[in-house]
Protein backbone atom coordinates (compact mmCIF):
# COMPACT_ATOMS: atom_id res chain seq x y z
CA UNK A 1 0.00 0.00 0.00
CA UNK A 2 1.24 2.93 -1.04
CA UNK A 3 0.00 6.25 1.38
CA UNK A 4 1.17 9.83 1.42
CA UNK A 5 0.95 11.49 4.87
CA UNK A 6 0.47 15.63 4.18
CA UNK A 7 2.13 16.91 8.18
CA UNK A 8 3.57 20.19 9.20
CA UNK A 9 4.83 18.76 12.52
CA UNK A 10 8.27 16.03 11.18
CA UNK A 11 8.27 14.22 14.64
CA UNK A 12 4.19 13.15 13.28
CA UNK A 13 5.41 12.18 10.23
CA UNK A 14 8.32 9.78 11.49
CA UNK A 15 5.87 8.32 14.18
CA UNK A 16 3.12 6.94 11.38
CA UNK A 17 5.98 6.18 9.06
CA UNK A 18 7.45 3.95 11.87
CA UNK A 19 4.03 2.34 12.65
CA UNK A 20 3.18 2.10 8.53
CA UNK A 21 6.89 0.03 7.93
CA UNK A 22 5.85 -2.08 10.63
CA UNK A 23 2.73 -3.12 8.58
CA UNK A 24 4.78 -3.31 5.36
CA UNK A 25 2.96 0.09 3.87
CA UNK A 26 4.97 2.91 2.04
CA UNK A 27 4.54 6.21 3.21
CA UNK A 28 5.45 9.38 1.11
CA UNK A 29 5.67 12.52 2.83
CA UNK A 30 4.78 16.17 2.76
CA UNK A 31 5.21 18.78 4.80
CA UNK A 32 2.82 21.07 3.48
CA UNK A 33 -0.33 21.27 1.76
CA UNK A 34 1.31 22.31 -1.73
CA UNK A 35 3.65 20.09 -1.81
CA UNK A 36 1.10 16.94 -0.85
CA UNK A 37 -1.13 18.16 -4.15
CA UNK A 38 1.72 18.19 -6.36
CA UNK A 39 2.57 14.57 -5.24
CA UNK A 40 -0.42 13.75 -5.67
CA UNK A 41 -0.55 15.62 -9.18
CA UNK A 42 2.70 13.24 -9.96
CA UNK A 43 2.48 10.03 -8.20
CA UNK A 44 0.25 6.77 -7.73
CA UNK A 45 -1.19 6.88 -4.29
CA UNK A 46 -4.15 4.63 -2.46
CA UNK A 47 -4.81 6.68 0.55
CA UNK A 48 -4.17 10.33 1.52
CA UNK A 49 -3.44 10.58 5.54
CA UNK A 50 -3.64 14.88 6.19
CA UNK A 51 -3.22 16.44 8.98
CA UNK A 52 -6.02 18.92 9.52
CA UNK A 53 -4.08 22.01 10.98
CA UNK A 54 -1.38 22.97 8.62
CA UNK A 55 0.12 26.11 8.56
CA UNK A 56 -0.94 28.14 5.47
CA UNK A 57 -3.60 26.21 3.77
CA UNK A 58 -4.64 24.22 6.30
CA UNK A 59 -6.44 20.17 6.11
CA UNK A 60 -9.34 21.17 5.40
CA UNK A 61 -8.89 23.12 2.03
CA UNK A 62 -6.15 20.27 1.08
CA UNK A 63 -9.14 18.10 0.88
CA UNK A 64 -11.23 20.21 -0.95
CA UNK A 65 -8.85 20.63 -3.68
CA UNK A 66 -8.47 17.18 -3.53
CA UNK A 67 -12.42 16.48 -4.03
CA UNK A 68 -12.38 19.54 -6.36
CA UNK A 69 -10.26 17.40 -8.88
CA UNK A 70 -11.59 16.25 -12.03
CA UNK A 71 -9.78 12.85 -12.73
CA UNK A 72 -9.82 9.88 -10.74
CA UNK A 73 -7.84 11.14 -7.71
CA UNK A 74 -10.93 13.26 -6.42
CA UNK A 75 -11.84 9.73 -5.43
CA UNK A 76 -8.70 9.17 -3.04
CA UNK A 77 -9.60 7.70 0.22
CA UNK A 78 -8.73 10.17 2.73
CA UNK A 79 -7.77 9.68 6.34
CA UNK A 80 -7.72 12.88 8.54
CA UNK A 81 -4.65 12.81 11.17
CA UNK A 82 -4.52 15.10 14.10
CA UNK A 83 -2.55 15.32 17.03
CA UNK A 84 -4.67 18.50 18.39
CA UNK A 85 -5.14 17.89 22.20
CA UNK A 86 -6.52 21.33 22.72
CA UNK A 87 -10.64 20.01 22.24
CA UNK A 88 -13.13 22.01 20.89
């Protein structure tokens, strides 16, 4: 399985890419919105995992460009990751 993890925060990204190697998944990274929709412009992926607060454009948006897509990767199964302990 091939994911790509969009993640400000690098210590979030090593944690699920330790976890994901453990279960024999490949995890791409991005540390920022733009850069996750350009992977995703130029690479095969089967999930998305995005964090939801991102500097800049934050989780949210990410996935609406995603959805906004016309081609088949609108469809991309997308898994929102937080570590926000703050509530609300």
């Amino acid at each position: 399985m091939n994911i790509l993890f969009i993640e400000d925060d690098p210590m979030n990204r090593r944690v699920v890419k330790d976890m994901l190697d453990v279960a024999g998944a490949t995890m791409a990274e991005a540390a920022w919105a733009e850069e996750g929709l350009a992977r995703i412009d130029s690479e095969t992926f089967d999930i998305v995992l995005v964090d939801l607060r991102m500097p800049g454009t934050d989780g949210f948006e990410t996935i609406r460009q995603i959805r906004a897509r016309t081609d088949a990767k609108a469809g991309l199964p997308i898994i929102v990751v937080t570590a926000d302990t703050a509530g609300g």
